[in-house]
Protein backbone atom coordinates (compact mmCIF):
# COMPACT_ATOMS: atom_id res chain seq x y z
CA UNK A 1 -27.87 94.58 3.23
CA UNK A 2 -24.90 92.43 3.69
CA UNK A 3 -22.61 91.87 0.20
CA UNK A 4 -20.75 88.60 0.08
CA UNK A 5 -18.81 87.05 -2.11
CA UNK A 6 -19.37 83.64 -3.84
CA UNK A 7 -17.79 80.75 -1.53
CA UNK A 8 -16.36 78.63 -4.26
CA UNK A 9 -14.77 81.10 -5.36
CA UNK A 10 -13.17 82.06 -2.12
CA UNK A 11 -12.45 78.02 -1.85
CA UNK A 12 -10.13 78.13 -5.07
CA UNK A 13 -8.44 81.79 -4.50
CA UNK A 14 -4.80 82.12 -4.31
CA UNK A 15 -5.47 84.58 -1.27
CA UNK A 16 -8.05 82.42 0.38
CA UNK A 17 -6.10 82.79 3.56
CA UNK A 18 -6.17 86.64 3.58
CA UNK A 19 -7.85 88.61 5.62
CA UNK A 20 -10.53 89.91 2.56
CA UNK A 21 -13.13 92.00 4.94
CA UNK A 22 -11.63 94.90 3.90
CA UNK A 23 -12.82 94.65 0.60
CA UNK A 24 -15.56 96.61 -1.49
CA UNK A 25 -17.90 94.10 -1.55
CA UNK A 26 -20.92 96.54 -2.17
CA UNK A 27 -19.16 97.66 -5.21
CA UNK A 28 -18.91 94.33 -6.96
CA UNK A 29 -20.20 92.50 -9.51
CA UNK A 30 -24.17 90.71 -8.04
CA UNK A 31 -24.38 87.36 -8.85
CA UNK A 32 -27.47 86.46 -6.59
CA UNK A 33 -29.82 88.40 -4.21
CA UNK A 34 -31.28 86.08 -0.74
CA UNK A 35 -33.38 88.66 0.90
CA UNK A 36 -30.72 90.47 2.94
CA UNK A 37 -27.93 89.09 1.28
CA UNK A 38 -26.14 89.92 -2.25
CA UNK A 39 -23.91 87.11 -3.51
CA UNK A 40 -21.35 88.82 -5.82
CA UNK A 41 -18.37 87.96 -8.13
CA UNK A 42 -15.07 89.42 -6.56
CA UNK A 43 -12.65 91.51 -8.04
CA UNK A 44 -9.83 90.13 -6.83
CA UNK A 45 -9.88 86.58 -7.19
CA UNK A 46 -7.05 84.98 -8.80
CA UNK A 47 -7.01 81.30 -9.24
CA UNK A 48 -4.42 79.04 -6.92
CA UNK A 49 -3.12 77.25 -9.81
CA UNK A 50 -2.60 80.10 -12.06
CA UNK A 51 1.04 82.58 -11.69
């Protein structure tokens, strides 16, 4: 099963430039399930706009 995390989200991330495949994507909130792959809600997002 492959865990990843929602694209807009990524999109409008303050570290959408980072490197993020280091992080615990299995352990994250699910948003959606696509047969072998689990869209979920990450953990670290933070916002661009917000400091």
């Amino acid at each position: 099963m492959t865990f990843q995390p929602k694209g807009g989200m990524c999109a409008a991330c303050r570290h959408a430039l980072r490197d993020c495949s280091s992080l615990p994507f299995s352990s994250m909130p699910v948003l959606q399930r696509d047969g072998q792959t689990t869209i979920v809600r990450c953990t670290q997002f933070q916002h661009q706009r917000r400091k």
